[in-house]
Protein backbone atom coordinates (compact mmCIF):
# COMPACT_ATOMS: atom_id res chain seq x y z
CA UNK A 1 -142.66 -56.66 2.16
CA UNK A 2 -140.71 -58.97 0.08
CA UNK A 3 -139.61 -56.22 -2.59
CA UNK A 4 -138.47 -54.48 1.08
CA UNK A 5 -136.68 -57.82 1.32
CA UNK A 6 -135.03 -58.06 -2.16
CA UNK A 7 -133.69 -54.54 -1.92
CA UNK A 8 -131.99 -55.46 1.36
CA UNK A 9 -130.69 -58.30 -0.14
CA UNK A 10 -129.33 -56.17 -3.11
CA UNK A 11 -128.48 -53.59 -0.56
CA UNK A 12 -126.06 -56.09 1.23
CA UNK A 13 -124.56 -57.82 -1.77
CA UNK A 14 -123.52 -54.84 -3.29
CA UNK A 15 -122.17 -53.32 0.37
CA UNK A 16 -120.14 -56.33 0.35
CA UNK A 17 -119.04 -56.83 -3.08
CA UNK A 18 -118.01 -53.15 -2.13
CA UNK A 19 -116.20 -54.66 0.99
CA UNK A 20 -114.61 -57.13 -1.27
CA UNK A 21 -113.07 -55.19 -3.66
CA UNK A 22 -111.79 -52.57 -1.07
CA UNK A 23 -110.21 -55.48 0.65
CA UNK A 24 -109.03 -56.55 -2.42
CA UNK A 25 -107.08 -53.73 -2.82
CA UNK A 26 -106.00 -53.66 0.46
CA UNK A 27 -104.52 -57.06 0.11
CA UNK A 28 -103.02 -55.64 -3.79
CA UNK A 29 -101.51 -52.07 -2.37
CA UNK A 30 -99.97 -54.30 0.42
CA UNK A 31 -98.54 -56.78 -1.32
CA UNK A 32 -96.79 -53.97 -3.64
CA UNK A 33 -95.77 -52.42 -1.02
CA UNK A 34 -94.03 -55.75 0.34
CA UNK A 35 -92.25 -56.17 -3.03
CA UNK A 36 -91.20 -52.64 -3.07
CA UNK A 37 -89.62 -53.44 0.70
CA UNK A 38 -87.95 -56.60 -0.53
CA UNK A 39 -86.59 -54.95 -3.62
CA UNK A 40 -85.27 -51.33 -1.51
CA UNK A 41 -83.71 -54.19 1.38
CA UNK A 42 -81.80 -56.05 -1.60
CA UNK A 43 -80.39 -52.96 -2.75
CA UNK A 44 -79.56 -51.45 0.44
CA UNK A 45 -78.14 -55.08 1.34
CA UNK A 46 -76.03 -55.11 -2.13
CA UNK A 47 -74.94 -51.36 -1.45
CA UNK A 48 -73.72 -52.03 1.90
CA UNK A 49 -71.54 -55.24 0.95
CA UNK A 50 -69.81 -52.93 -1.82
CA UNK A 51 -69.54 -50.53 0.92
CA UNK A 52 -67.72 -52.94 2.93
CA UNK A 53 -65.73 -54.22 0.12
CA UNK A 54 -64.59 -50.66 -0.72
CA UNK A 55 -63.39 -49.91 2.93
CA UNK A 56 -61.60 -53.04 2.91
CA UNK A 57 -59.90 -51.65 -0.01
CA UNK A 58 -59.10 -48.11 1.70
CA UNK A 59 -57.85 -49.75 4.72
CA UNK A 60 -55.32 -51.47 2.54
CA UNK A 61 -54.46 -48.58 0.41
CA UNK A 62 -53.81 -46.49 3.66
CA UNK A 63 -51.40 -49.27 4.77
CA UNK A 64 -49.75 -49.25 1.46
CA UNK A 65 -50.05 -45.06 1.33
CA UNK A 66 -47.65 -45.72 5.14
CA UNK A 67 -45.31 -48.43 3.72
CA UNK A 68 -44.66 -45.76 0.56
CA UNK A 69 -44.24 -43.02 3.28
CA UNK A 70 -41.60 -45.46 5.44
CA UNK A 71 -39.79 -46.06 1.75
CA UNK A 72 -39.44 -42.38 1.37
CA UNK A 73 -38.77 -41.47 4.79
CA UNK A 74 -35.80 -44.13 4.76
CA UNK A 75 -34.61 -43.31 1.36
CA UNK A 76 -34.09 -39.42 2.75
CA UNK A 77 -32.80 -40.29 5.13
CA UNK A 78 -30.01 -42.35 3.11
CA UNK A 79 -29.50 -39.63 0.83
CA UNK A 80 -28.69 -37.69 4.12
CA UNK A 81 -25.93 -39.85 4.70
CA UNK A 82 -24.29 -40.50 0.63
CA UNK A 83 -24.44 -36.63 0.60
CA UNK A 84 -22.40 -36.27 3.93
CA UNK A 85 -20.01 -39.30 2.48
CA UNK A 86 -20.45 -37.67 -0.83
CA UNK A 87 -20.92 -41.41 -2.29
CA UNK A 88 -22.64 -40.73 -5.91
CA UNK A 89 -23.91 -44.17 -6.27
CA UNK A 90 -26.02 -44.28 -2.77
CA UNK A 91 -26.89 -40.69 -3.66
CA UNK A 92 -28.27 -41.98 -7.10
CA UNK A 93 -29.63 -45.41 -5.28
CA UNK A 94 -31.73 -43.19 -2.49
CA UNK A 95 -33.12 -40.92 -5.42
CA UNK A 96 -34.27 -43.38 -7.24
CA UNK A 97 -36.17 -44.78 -3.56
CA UNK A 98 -37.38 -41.36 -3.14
CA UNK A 99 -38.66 -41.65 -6.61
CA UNK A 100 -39.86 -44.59 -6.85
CA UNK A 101 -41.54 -43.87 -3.47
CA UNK A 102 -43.21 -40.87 -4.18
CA UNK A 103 -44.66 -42.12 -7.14
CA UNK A 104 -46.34 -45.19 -5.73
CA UNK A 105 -47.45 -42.57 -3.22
CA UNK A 106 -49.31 -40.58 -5.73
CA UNK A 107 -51.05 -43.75 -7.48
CA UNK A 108 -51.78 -44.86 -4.32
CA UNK A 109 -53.54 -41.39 -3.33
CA UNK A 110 -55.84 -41.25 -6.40
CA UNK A 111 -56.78 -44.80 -5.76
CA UNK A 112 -57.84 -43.36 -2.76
CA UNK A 113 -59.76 -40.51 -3.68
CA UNK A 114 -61.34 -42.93 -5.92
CA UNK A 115 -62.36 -45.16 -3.57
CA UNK A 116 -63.60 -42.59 -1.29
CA UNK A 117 -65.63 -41.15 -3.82
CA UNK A 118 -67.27 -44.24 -4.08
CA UNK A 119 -67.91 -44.78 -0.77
CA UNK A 120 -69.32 -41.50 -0.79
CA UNK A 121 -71.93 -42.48 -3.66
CA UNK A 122 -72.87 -45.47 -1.61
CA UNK A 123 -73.44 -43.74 1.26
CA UNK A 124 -75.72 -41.48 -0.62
CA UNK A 125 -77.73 -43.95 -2.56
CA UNK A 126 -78.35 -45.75 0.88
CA UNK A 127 -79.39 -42.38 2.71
CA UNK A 128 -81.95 -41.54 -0.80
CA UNK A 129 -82.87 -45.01 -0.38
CA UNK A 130 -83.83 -44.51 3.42
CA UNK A 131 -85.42 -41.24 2.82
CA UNK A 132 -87.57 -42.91 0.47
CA UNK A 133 -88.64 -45.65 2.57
CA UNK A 134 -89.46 -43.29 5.18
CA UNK A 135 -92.08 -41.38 2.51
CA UNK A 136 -93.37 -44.57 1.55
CA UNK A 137 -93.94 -45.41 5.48
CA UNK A 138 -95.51 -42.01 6.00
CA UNK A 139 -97.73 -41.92 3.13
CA UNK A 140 -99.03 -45.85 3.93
CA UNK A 141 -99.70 -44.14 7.48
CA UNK A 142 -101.63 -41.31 5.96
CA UNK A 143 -103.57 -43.62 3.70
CA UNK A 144 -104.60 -46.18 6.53
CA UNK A 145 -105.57 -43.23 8.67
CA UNK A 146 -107.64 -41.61 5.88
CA UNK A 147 -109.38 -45.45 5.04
CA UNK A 148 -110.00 -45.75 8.19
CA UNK A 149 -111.82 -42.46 8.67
């Protein structure tokens, strides 16, 4: 009876230091998993205030894209007029507007493809980033179904 005893006793120790050690990673995989959150929510969180920053920037590019457009529109239509008067030196005055206009207009559209590239990178990091976390979700599911079974 007592060596019936002592391999109970042995039985249960080693059930629970089984117990433990699952637990123990448990408490490990979880804790990895946590970090893993709190690094993927810092990016997203860093990615989302350089989002904002860039449309910031492409809401005040498209304003200065209009004010080039009102330069140009206003410099035609002043070369309209020195060509009807015939006056060379508003003729030469609105070209150099029109110029002047159009060329801020073209820095100011590759600034903006720029920037919308950008944002477009962003918003493509965030959505692998999200896609990722979902996975990670799904497979912690699967493997707490599966443990539990």
């Amino acid at each position: 009876m007592n060596k019936d005893l002592i391999k109970a006793v042995r039985n249960s120790y080693s059930f629970y230091k089984e117990e433990l050690a699952i637990a123990k990673a448990a408490t490990e995989r979880m804790e990895k998993q946590r970090e893993e959150q709190n690094n993927v929510d810092e990016m997203c969180k860093q990615l989302l205030q350089q989002e904002e920053e860039l449309l910031v920037k492409h809401k005040d590019l498209q304003r200065q894209q209009q004010e080039a457009n009102l330069i140009i529109a206003d410099a035609s239509a002043r070369l309209q007029v020195a060509v009807k008067k015939k006056e060379s030196l508003d003729i030469d005055r609105a070209t150099i507007l029109i110029d002047g206009g159009n060329n801020k207009s073209k820095v100011i559209g590759e600034e903006l493809f720029k920037v919308t590239e950008d944002l477009s990178n962003i918003q493509k990091k965030r959505k692998e980033a999200f896609s990722k976390q979902q996975q990670k979700k799904q497979k912690t599911t699967v493997d707490l179904t599966t443990s539990l079974n």
